[in-house]
Protein backbone atom coordinates (compact mmCIF):
# COMPACT_ATOMS: atom_id res chain seq x y z
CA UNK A 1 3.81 28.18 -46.10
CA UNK A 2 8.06 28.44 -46.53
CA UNK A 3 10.08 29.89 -48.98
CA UNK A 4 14.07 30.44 -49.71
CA UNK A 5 15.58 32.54 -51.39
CA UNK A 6 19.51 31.77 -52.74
CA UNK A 7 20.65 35.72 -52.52
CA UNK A 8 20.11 37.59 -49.33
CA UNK A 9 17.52 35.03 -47.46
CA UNK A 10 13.76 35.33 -47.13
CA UNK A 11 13.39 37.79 -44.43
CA UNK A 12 9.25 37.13 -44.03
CA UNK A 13 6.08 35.78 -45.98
CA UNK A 14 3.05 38.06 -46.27
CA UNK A 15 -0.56 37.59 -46.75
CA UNK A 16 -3.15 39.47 -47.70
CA UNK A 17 -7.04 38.64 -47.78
CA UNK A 18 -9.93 39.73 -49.77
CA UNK A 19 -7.83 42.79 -51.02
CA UNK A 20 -6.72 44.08 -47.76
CA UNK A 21 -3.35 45.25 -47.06
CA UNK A 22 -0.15 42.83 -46.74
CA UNK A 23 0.39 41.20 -43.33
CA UNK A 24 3.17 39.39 -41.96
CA UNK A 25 2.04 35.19 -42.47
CA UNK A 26 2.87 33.55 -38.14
CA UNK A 27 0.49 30.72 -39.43
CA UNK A 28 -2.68 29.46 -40.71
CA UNK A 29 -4.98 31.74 -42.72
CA UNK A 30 -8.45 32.96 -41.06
CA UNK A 31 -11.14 34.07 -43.04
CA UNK A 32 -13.90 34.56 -41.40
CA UNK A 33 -17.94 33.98 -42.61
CA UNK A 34 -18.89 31.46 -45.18
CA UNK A 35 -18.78 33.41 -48.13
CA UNK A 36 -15.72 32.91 -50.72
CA UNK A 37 -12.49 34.47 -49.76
CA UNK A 38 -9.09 35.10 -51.82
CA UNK A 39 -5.91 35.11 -50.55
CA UNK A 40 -2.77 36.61 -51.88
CA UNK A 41 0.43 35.71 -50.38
CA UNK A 42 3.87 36.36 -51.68
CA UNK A 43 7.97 36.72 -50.24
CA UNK A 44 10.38 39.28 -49.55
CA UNK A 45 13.74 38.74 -49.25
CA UNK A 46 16.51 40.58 -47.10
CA UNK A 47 16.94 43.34 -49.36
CA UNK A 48 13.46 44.22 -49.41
CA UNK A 49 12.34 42.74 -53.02
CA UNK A 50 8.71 41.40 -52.99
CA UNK A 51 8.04 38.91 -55.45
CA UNK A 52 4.66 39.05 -57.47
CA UNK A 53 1.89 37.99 -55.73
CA UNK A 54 0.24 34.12 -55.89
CA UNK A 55 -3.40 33.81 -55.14
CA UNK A 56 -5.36 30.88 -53.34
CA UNK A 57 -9.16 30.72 -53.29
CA UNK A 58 -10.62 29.26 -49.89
CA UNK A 59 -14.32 27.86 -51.16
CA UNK A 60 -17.50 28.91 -49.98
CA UNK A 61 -19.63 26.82 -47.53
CA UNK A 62 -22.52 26.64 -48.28
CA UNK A 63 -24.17 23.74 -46.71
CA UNK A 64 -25.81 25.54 -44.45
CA UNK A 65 -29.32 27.55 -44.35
CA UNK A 66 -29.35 30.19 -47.68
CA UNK A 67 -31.15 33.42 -47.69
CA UNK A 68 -30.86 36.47 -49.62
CA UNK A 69 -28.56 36.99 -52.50
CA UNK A 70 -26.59 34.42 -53.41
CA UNK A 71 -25.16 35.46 -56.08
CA UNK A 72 -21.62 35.74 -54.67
CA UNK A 73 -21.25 32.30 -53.93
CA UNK A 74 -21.54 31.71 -57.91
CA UNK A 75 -19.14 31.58 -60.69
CA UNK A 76 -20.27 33.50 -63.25
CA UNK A 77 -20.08 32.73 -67.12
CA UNK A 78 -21.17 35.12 -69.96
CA UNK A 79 -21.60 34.90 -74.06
CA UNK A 80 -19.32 37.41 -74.26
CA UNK A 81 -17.52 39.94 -72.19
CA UNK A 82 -15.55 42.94 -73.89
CA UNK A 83 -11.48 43.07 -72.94
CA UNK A 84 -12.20 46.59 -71.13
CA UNK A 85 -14.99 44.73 -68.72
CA UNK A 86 -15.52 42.22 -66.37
CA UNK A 87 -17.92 38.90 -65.69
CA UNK A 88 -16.95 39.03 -62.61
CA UNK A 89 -18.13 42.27 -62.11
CA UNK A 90 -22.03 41.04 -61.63
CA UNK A 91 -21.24 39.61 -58.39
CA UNK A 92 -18.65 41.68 -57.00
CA UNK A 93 -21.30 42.84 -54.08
CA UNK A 94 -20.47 46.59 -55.75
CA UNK A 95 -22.93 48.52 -57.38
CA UNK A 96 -21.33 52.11 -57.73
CA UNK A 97 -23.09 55.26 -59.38
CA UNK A 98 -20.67 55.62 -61.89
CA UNK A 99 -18.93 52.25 -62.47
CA UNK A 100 -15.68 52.07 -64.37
CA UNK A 101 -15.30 49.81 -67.18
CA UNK A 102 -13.73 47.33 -64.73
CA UNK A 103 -17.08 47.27 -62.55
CA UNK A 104 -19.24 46.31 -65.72
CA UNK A 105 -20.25 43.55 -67.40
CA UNK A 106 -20.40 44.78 -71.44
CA UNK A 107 -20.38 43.04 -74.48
CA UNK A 108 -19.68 46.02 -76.84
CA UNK A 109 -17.69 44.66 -80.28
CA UNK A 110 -17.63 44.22 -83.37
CA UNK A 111 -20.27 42.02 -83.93
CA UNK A 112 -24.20 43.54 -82.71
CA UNK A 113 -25.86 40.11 -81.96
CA UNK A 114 -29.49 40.44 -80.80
CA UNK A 115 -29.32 38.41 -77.48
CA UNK A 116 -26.43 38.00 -75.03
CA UNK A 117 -26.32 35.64 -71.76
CA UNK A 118 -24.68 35.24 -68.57
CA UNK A 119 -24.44 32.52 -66.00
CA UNK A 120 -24.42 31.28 -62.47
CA UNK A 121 -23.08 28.35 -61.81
CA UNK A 122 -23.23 27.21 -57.35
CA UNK A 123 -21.30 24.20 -56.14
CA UNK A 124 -24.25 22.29 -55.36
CA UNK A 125 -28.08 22.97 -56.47
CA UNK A 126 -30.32 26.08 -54.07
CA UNK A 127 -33.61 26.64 -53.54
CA UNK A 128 -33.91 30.29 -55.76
CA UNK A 129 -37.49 32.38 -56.06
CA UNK A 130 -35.99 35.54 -57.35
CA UNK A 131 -33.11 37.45 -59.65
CA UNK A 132 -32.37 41.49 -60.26
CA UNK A 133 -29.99 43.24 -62.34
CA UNK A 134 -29.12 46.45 -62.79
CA UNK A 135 -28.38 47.22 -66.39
CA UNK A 136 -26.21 50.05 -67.99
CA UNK A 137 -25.94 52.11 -70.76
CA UNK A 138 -24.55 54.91 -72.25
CA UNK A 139 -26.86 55.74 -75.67
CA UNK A 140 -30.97 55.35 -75.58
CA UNK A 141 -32.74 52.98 -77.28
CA UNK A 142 -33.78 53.00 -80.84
CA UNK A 143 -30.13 53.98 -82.27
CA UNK A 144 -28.43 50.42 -82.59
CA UNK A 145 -25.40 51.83 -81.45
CA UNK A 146 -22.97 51.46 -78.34
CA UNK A 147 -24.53 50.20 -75.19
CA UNK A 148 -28.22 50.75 -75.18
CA UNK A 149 -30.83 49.19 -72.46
CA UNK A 150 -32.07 45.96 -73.77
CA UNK A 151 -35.68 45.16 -74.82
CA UNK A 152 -36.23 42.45 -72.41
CA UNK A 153 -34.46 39.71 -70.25
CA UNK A 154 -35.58 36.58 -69.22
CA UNK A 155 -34.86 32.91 -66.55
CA UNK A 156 -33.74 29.88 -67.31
CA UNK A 157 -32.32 26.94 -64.83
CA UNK A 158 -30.58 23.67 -65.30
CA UNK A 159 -33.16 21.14 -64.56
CA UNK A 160 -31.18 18.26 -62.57
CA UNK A 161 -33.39 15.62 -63.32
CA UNK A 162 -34.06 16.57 -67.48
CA UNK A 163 -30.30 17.68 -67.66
CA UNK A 164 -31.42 20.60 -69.74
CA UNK A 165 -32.12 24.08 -69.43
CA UNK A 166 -35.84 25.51 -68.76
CA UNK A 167 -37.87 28.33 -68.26
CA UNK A 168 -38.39 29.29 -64.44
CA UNK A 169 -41.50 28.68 -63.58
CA UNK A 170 -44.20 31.74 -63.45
CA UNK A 171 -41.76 34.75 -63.87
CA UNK A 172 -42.80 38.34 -63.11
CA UNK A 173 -42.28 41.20 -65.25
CA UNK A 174 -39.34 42.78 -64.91
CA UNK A 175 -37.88 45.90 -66.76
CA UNK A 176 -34.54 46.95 -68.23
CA UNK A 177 -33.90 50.53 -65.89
CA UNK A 178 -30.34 51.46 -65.57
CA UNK A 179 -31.23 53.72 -62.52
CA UNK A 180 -32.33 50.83 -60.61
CA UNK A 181 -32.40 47.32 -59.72
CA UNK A 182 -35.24 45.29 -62.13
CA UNK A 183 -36.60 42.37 -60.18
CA UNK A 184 -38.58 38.82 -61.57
CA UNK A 185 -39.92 36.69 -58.97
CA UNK A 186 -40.31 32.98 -59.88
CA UNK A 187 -41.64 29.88 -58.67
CA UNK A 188 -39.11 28.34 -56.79
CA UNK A 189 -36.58 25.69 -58.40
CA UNK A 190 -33.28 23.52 -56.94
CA UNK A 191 -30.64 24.27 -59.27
CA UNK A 192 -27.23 24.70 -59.62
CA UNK A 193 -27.39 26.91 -62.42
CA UNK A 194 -29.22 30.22 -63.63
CA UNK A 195 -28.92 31.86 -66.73
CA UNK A 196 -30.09 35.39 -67.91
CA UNK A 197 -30.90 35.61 -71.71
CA UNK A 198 -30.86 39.49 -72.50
CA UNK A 199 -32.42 40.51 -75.58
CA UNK A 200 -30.91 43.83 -77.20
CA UNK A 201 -32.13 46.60 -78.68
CA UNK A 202 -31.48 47.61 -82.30
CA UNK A 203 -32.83 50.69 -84.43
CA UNK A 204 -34.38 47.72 -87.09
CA UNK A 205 -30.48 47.52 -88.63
CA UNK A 206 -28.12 46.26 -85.97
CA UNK A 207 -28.44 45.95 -82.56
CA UNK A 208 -26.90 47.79 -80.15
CA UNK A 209 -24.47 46.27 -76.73
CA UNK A 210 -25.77 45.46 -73.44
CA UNK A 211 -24.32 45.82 -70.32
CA UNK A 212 -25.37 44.92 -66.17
CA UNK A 213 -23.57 46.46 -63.17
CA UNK A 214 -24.58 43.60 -60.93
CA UNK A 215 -27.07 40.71 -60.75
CA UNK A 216 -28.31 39.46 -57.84
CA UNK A 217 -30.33 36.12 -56.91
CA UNK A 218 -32.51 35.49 -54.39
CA UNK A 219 -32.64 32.27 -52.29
CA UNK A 220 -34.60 30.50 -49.62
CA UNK A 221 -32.24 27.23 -49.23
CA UNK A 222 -32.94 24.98 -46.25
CA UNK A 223 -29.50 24.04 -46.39
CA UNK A 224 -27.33 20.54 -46.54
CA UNK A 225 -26.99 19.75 -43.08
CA UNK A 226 -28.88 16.83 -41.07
CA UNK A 227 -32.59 17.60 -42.12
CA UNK A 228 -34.29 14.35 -40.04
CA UNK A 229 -33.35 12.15 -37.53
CA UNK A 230 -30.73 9.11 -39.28
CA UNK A 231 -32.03 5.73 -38.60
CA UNK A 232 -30.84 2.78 -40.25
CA UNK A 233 -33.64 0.33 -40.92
CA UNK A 234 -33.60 -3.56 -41.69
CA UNK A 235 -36.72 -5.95 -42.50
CA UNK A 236 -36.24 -9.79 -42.47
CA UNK A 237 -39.00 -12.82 -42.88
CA UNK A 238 -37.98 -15.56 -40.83
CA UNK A 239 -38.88 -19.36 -39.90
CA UNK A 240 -39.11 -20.18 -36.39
CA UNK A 241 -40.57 -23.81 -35.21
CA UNK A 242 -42.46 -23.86 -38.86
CA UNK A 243 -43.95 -20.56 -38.96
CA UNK A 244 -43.18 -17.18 -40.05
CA UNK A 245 -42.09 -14.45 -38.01
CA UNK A 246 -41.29 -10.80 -39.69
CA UNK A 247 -38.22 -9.51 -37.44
CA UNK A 248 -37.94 -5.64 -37.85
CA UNK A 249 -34.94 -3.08 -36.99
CA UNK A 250 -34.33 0.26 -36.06
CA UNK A 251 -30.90 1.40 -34.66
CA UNK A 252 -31.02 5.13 -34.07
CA UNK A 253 -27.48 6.83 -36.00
CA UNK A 254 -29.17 10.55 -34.89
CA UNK A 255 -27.28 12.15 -31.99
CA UNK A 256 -30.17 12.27 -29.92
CA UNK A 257 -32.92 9.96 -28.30
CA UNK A 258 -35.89 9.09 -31.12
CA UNK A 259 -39.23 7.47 -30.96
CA UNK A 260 -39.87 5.14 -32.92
CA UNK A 261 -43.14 3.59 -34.36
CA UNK A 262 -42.82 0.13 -36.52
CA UNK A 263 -45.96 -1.03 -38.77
CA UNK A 264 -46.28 -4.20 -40.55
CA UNK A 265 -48.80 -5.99 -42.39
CA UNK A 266 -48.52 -7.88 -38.72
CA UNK A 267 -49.24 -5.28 -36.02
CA UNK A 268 -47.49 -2.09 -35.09
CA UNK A 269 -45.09 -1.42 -31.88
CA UNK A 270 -44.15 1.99 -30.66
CA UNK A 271 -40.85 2.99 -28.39
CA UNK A 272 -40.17 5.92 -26.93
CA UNK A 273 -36.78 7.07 -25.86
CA UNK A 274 -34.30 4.84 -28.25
CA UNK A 275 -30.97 6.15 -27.42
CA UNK A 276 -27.98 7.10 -30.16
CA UNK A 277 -26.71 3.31 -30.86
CA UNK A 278 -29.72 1.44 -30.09
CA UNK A 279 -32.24 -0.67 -31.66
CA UNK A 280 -35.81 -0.23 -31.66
CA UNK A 281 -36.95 -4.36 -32.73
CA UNK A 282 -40.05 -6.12 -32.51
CA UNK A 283 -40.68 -10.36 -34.20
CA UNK A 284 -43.79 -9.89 -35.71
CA UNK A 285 -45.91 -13.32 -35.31
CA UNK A 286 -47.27 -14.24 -38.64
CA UNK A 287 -49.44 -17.26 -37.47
CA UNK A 288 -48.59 -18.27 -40.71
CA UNK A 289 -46.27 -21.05 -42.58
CA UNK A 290 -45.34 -18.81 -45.22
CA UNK A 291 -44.73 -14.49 -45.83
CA UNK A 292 -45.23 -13.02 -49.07
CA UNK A 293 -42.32 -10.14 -50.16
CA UNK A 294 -43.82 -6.71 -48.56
CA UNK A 295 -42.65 -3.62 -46.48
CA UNK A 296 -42.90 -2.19 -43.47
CA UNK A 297 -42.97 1.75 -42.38
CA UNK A 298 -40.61 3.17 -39.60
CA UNK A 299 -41.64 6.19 -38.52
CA UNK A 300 -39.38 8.34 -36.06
CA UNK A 301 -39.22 11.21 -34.15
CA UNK A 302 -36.58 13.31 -32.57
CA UNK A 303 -34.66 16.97 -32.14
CA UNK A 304 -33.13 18.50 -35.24
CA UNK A 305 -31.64 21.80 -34.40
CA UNK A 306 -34.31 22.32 -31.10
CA UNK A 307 -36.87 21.41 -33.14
CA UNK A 308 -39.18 18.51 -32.77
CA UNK A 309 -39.22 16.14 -37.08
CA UNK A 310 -40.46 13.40 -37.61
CA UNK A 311 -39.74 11.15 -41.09
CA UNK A 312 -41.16 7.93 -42.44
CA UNK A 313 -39.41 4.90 -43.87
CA UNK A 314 -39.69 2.32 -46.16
CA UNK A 315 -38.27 -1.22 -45.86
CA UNK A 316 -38.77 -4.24 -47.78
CA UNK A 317 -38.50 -7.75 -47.32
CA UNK A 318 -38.58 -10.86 -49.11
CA UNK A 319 -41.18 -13.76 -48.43
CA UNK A 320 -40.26 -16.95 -46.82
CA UNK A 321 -41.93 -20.58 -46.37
CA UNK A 322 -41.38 -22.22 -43.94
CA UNK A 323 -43.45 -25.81 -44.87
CA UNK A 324 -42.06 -29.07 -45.48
């Protein structure tokens, strides 16, 4: 980063990460984990005027292995939010005994509508199996007034394939405590999205607000990175002195010797030891003038992460003649 300054000069740049204290910027920016980080930098001249601070958000990675909560890797969304609180309260990691209005989530107004939501939303679909909030209030139930703990809450995810929202599968019963966490358990789903419906409580009139310190979700994620070996696989029928012959490829793009196992409608080969580059390749004889269209299965072997996977794969081909 630079910056000038026409009056006195610039006498430094300062930075500042996840709300620590200013410190003077020598060069690039370290933040250290994989979880989301924010970084506010500013200048100060000669004279010793700071101007207002910028802010910069450095991403999450999350391509890796997921466990636990999750839910700080999110950016949340809600129905409403009231000017005194904050969405982004729910996954601030904080769950204090006596939250100010900044540390809440609330939707007190005006308007008393009987069901609020809020929202996840990752940068690329996780494996979740669980979600827990911690609601807040500050009248009982039954008087349709202020912020009351809601009747009930319930799951929904963004099915990637239906590109819609549904119900998660199999949810537990979970209450509405403000003392403690409330937990629901679910059949696991890959989403990129989550959303809490939370259904208020009224005194048979109007309906009073709700309100969540935090809400946490749960995931079990294998991750992005290299799940199987990478092998590149080709399938061509062929003519050779009038008859078929069904020539089959495997060039190992892993970093790490596989074994490798070609079937075909015309026998099977095995190899053991292909190195990163090479080919495993057999010519299949068909003792045959013509091949109809089929496929052949590749199945390979080798060391992801120390540990021993093996994956199957498909290839097709397209029948030749080779007669007159």
């Amino acid at each position: 980063m630079t910056a000038s300054d026409a009056a006195s000069g610039v006498a430094r740049i300062e930075v500042a990460v996840d709300g620590g204290g200013f410190e003077p910027y020598d060069g690039p920016v370290t933040a250290g984990g994989t979880d989301r980080h924010e970084v506010r930098y500013r200048a100060v001249d000669r004279a010793g005027n700071a101007e207002a601070a910028r802010t910069i958000s450095i991403p999450a990675d999350i391509s890796g292995p997921l466990t636990g909560n999750v839910a700080a890797l999110a950016t949340p969304t809600a129905s409403y939010t009231a000017g005194w609180n904050s969405v982004l309260a729910l996954n601030d990691g904080l769950d204090p005994a006596n939250p100010p209005q900044a540390q809440l989530w609330g939707t007190w107004s005006g308007d008393h509508p009987a069901t609020q939501w809020v929202r996840y939303d990752w940068p690329r679909p996780i494996r979740l199996t669980a979600a827990e909030i911690r609601f807040w209030a500050d009248q009982p139930q039954g008087t349709g007034v202020g912020v009351a703990p809601p009747d009930s809450w319930e799951l929904s995810y963004w099915d990637e394939t239906a590109q819609e929202w549904a119900p998660v599968p199999d949810p537990s019963a979970a209450g509405t405590s403000t003392s403690q966490f409330n937990r629901m358990t679910f059949g696991p789903v890959t989403t990129s999205r989550l959303r809490a419906t939370v259904h208020a409580n009224g005194d048979g009139t109007q309906f009073s607000a709700v309100a969540a310190t935090e809400w946490r979700v749960i995931a079990d994620d294998p991750g992005t990175g290299p799940s199987d070996p990478a092998v590149a696989v080709t399938a061509e029928a062929r003519c050779l002195a009038g008859s078929a012959t069904l020539a089959v490829r495997a060039v190992n793009d892993h970093d790490g010797p596989v074994d490798v196992t070609l079937t075909t409608p015309y026998g099977t080969r095995s190899m053991t030891g292909v190195e990163p580059g090479r080919a495993a390749y057999q010519s299949f004889a068909t003792r045959a003038g013509q091949v109809d269209a089929g496929a052949v299965t590749v199945r390979v072997t080798g060391d992801v992460d120390g540990e021993p996977t093996t994956r199957e794969l498909v290839a097709s081909y397209a029948g030749v003649s080779c007669g007159p």
